[in-house]
PDB file of N, CA and C in Angstrom:
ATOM      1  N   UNK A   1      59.405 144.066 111.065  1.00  0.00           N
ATOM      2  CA  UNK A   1      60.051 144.950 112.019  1.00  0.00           C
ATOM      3  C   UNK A   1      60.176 144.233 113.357  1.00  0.00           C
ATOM      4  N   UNK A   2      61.321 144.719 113.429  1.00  0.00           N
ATOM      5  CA  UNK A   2      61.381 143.396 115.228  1.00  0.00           C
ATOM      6  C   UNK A   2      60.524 143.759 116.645  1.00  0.00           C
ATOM      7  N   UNK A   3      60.449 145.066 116.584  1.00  0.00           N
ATOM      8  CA  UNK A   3      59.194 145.985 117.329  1.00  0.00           C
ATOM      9  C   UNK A   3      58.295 144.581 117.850  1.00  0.00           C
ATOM     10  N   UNK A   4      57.860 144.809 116.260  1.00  0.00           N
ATOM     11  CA  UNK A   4      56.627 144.126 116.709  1.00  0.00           C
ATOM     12  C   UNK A   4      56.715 142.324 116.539  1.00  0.00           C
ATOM     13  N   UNK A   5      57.584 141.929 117.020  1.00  0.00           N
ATOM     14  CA  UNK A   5      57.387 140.755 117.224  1.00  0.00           C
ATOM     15  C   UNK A   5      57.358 140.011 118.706  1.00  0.00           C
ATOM     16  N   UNK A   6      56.907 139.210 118.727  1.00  0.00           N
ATOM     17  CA  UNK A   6      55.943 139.137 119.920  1.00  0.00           C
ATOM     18  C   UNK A   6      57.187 138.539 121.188  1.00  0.00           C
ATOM     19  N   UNK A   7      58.245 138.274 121.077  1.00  0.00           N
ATOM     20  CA  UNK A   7      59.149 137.784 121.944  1.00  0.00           C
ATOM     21  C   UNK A   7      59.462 139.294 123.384  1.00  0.00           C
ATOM     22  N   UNK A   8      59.639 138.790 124.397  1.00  0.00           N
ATOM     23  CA  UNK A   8      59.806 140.272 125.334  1.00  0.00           C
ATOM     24  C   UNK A   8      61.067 140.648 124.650  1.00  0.00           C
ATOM     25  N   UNK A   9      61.977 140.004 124.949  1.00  0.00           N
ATOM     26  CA  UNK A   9      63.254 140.118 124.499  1.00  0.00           C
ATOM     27  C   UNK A   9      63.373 140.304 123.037  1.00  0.00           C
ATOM     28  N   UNK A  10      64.058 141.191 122.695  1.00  0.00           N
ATOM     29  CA  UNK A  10      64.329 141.380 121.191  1.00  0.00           C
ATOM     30  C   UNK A  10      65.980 141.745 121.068  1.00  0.00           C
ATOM     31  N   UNK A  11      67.185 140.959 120.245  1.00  0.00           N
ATOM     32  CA  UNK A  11      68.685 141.599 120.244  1.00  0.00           C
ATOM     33  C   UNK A  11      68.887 141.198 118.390  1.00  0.00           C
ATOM     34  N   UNK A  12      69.394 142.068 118.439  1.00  0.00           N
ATOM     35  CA  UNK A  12      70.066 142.640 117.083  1.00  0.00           C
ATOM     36  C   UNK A  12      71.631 142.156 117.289  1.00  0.00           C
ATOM     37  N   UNK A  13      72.351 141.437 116.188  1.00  0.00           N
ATOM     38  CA  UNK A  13      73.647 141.106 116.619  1.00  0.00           C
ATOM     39  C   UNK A  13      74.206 141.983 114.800  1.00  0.00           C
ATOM     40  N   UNK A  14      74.616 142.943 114.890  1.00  0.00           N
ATOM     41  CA  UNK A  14      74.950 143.559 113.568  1.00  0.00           C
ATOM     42  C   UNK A  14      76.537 143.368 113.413  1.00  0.00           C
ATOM     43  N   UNK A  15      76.616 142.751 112.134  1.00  0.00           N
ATOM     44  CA  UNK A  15      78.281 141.948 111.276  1.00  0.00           C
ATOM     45  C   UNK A  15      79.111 143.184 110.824  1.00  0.00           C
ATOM     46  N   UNK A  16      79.907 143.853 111.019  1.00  0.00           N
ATOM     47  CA  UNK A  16      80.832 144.225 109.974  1.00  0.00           C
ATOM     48  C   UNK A  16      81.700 144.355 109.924  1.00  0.00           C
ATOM     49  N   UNK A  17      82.496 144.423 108.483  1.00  0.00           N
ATOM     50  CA  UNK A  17      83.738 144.239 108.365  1.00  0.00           C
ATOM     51  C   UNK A  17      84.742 145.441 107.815  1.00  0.00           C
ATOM     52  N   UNK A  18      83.551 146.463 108.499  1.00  0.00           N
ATOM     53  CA  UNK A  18      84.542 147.976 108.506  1.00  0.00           C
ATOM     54  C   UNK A  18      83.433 149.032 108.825  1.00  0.00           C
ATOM     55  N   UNK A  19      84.105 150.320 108.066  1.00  0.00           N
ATOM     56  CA  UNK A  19      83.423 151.582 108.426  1.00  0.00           C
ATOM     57  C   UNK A  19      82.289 151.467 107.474  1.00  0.00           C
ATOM     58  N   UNK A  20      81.270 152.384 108.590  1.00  0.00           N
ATOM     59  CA  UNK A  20      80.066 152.504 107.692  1.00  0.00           C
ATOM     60  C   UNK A  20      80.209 153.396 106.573  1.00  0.00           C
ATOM     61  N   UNK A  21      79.387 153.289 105.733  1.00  0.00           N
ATOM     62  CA  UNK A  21      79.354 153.549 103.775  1.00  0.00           C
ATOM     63  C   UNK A  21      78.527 153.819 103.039  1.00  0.00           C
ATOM     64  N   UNK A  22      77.715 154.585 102.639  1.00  0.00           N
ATOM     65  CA  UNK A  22      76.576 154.727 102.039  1.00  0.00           C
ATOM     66  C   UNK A  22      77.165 155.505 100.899  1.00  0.00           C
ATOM     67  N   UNK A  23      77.566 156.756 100.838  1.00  0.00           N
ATOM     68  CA  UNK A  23      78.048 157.619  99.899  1.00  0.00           C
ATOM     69  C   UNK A  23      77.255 158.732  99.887  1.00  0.00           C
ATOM     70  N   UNK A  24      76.395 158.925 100.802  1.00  0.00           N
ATOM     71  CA  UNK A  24      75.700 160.171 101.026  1.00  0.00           C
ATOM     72  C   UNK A  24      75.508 160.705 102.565  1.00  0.00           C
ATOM     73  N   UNK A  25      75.941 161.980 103.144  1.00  0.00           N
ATOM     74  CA  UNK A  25      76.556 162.495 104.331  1.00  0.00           C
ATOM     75  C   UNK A  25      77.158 161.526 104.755  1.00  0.00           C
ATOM     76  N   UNK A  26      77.358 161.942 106.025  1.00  0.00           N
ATOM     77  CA  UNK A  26      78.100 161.077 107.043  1.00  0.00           C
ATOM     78  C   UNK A  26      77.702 160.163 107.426  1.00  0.00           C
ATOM     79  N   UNK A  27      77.758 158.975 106.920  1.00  0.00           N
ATOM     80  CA  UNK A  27      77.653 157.791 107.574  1.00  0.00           C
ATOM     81  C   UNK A  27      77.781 157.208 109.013  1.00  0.00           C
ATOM     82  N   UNK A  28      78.917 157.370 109.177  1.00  0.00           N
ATOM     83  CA  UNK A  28      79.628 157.560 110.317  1.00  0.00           C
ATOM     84  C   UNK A  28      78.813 157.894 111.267  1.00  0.00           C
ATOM     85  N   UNK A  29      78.452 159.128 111.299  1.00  0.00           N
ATOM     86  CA  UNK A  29      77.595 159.977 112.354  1.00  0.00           C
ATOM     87  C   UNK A  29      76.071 159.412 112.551  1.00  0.00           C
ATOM     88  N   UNK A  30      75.378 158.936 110.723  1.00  0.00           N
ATOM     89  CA  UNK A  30      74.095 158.231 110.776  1.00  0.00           C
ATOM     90  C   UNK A  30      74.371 157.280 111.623  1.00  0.00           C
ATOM     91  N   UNK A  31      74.664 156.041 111.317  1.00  0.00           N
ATOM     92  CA  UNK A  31      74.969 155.190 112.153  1.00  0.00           C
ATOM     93  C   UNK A  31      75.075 155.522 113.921  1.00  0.00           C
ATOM     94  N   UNK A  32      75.726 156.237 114.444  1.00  0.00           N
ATOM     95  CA  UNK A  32      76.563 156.260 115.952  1.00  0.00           C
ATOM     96  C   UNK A  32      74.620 157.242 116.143  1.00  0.00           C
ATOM     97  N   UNK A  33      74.019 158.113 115.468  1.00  0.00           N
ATOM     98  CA  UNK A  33      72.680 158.610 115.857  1.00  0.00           C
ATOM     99  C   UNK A  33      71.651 157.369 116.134  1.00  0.00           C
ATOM    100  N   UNK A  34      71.650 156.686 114.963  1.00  0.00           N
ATOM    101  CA  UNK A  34      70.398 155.484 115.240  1.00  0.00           C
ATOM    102  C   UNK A  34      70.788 154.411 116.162  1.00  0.00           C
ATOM    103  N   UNK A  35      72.008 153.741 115.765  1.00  0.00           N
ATOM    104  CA  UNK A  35      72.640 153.100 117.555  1.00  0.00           C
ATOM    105  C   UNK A  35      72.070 153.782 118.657  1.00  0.00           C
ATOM    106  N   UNK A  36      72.157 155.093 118.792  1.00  0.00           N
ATOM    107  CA  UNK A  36      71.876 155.759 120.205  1.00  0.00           C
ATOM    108  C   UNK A  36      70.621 155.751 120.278  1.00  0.00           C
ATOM    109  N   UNK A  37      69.918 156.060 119.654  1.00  0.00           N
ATOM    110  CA  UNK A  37      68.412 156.454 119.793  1.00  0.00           C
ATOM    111  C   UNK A  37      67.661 154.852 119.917  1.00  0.00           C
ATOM    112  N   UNK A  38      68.355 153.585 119.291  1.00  0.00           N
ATOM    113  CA  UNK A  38      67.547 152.365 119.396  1.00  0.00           C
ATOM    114  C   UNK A  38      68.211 152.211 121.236  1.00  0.00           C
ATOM    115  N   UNK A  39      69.364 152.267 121.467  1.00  0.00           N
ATOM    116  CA  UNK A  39      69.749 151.694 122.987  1.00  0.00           C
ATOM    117  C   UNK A  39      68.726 152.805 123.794  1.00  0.00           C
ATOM    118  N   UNK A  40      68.597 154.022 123.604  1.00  0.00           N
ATOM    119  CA  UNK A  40      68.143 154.919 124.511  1.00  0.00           C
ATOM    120  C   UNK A  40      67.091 154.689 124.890  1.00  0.00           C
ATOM    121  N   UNK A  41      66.054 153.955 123.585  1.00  0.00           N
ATOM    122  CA  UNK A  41      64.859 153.603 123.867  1.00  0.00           C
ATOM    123  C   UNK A  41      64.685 152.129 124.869  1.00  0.00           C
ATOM    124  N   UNK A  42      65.898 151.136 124.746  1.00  0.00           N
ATOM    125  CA  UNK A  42      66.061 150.019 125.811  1.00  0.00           C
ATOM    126  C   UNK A  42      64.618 149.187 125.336  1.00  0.00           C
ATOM    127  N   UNK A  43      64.189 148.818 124.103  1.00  0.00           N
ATOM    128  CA  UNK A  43      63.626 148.092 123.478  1.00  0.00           C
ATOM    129  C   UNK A  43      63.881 146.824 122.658  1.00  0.00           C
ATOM    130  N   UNK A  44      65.435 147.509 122.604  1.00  0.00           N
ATOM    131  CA  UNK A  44      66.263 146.319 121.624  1.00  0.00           C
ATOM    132  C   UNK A  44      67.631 146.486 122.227  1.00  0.00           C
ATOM    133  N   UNK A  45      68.218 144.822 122.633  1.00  0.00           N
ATOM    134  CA  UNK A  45      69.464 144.741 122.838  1.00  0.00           C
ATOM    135  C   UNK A  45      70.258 145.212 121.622  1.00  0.00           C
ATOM    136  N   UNK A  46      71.288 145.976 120.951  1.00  0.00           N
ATOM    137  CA  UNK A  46      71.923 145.890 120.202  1.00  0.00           C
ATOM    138  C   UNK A  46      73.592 145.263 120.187  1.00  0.00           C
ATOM    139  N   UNK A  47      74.189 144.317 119.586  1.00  0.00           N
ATOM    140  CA  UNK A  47      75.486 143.899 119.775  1.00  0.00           C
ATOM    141  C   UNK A  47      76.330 144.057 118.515  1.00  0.00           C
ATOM    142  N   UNK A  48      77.693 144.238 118.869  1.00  0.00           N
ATOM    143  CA  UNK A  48      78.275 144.360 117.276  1.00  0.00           C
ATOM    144  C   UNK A  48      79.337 143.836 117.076  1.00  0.00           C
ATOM    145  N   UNK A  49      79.477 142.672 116.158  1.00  0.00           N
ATOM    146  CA  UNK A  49      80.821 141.991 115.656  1.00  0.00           C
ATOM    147  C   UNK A  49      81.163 142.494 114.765  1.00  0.00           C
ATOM    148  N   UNK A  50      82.733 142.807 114.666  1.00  0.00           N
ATOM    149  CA  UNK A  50      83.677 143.623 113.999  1.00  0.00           C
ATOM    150  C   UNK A  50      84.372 142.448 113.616  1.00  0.00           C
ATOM    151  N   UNK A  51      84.384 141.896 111.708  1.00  0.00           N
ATOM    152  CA  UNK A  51      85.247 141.200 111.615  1.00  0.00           C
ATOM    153  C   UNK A  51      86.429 141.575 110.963  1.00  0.00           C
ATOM    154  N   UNK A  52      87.565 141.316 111.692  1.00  0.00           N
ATOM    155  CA  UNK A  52      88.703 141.910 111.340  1.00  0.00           C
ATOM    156  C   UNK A  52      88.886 143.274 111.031  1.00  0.00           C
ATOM    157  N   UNK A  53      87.972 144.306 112.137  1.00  0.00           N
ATOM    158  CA  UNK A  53      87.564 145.270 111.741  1.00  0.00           C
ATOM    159  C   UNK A  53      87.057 145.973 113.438  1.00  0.00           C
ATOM    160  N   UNK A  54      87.640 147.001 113.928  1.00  0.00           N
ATOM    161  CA  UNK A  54      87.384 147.383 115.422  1.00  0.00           C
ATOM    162  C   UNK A  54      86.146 148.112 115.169  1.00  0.00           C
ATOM    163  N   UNK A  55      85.534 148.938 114.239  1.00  0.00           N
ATOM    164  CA  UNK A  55      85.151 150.096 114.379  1.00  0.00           C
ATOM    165  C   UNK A  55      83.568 149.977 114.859  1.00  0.00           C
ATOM    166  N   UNK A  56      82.836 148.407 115.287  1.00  0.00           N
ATOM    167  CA  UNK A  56      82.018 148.640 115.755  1.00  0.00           C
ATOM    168  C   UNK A  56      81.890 148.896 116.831  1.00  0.00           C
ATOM    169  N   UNK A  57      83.017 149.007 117.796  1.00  0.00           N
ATOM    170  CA  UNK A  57      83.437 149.495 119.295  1.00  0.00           C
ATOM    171  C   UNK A  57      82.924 151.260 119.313  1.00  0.00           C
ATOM    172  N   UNK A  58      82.827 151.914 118.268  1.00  0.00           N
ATOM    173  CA  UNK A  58      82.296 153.313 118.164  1.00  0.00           C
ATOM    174  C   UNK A  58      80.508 153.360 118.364  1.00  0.00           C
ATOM    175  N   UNK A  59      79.868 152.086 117.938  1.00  0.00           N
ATOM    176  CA  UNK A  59      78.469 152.246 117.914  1.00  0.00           C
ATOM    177  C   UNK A  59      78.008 151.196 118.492  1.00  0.00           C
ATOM    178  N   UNK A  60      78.464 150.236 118.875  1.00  0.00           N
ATOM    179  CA  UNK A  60      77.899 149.178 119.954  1.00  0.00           C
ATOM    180  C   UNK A  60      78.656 149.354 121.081  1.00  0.00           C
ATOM    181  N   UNK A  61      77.788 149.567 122.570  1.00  0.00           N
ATOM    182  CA  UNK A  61      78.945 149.229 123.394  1.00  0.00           C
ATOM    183  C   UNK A  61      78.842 148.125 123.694  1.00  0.00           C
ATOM    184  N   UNK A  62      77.980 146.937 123.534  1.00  0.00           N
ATOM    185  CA  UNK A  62      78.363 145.455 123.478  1.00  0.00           C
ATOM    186  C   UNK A  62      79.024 145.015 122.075  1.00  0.00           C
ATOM    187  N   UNK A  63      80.258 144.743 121.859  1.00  0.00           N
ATOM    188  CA  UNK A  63      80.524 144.162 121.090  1.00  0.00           C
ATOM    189  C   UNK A  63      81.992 143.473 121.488  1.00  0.00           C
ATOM    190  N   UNK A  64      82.032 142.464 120.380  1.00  0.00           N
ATOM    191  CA  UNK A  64      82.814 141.618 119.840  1.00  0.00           C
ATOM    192  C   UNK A  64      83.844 142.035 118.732  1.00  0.00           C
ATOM    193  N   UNK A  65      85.248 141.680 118.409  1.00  0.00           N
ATOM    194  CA  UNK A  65      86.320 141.581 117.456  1.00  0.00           C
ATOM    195  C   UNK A  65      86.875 140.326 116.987  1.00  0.00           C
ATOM    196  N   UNK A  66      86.708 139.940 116.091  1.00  0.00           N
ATOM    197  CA  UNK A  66      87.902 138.930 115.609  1.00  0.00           C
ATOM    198  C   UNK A  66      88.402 138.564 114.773  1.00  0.00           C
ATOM    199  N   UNK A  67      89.169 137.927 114.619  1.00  0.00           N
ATOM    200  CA  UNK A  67      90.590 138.262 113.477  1.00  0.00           C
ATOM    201  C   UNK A  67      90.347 137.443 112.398  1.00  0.00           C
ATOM    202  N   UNK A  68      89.183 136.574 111.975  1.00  0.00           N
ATOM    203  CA  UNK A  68      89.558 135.898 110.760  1.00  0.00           C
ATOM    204  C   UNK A  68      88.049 135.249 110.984  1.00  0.00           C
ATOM    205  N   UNK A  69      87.524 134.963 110.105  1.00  0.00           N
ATOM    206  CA  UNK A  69      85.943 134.671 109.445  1.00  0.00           C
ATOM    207  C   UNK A  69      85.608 133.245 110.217  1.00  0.00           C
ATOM    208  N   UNK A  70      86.620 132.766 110.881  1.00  0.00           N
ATOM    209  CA  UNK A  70      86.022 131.296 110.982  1.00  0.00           C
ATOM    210  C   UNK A  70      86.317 131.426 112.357  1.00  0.00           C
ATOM    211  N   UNK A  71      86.564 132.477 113.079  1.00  0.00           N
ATOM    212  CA  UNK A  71      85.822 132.557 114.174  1.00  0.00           C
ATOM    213  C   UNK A  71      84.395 133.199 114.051  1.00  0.00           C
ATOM    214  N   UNK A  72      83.530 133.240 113.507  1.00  0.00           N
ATOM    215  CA  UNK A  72      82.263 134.009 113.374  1.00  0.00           C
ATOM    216  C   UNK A  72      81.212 133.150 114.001  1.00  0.00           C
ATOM    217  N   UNK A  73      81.257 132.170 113.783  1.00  0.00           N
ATOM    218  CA  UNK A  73      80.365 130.949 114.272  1.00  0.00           C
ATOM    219  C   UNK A  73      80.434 131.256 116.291  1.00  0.00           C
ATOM    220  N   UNK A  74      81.770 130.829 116.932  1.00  0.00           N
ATOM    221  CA  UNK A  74      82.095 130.805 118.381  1.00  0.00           C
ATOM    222  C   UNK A  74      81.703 132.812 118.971  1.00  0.00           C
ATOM    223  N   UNK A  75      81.906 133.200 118.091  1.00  0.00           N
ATOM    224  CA  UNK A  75      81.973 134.846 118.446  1.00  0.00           C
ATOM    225  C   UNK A  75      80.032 135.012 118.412  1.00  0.00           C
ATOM    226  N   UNK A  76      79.007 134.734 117.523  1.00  0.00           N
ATOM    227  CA  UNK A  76      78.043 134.714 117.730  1.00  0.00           C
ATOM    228  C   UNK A  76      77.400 134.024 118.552  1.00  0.00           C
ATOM    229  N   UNK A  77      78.084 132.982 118.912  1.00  0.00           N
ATOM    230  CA  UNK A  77      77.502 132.040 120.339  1.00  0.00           C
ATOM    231  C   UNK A  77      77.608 132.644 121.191  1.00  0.00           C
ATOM    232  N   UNK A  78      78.790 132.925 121.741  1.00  0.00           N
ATOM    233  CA  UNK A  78      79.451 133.964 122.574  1.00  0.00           C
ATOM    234  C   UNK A  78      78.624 135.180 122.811  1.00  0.00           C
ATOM    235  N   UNK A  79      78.635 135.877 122.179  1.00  0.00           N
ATOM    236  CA  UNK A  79      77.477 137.125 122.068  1.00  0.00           C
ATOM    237  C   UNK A  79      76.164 136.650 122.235  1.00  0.00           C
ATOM    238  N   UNK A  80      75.402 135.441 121.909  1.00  0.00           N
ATOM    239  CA  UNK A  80      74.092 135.465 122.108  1.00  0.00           C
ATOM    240  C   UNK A  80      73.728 135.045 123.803  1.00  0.00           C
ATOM    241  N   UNK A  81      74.972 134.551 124.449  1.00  0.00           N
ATOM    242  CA  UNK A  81      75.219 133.779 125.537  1.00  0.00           C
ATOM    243  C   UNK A  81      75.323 135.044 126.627  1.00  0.00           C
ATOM    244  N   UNK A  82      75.953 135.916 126.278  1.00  0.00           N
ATOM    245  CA  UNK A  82      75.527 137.138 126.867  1.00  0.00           C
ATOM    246  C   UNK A  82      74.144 138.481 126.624  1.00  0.00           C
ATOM    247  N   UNK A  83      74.041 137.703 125.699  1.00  0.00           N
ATOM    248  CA  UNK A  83      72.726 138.515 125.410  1.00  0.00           C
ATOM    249  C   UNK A  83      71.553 137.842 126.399  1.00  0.00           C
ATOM    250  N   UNK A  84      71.603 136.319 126.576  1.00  0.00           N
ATOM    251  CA  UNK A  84      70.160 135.806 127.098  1.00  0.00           C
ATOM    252  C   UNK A  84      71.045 135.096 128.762  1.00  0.00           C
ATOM    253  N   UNK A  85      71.864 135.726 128.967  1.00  0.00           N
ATOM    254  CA  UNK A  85      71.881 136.092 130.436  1.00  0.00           C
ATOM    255  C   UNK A  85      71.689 137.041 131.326  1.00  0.00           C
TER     256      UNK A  85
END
């Protein structure tokens, strides 16, 4: 659990490449609840790359978009570069 690992700083950089999915209630809504409740607590940076895919702009408000897989490499630099500034 990242809690407890001993760094002050702790960031989560979460990948996806669409809407959330489980197949049981709303996903959708799970997701945008536990996003809120991890930022609210301000314990964990959370960031979110959307590949080829906007919809993590609904549950990260730090995030990233981009259009094709082989930007994934520059887009996680990018994001970690704002994370540890």
């Amino acid at each position: 659990m990242i809690l407890k690992r001993p760094e002050k700083r702790k960031v989560i950089i979460v990948m996806s490449d669409g809407s959330p999915a489980d197949g049981i209630g709303d996903p959708f809504y799970a997701l945008e609840s536990v996003s809120k409740e991890i930022l609210s607590k301000g314990l964990v940076d959370l960031y979110g790359l959307g590949i080829m895919d906007s919809n993590v702009k609904y549950f990260y408000p730090k995030h990233k978009v981009i259009g094709s897989v082989s930007e994934i490499e520059p887009a996680l630099v990018e994001l970690m570069g704002k994370a540890l500034s």
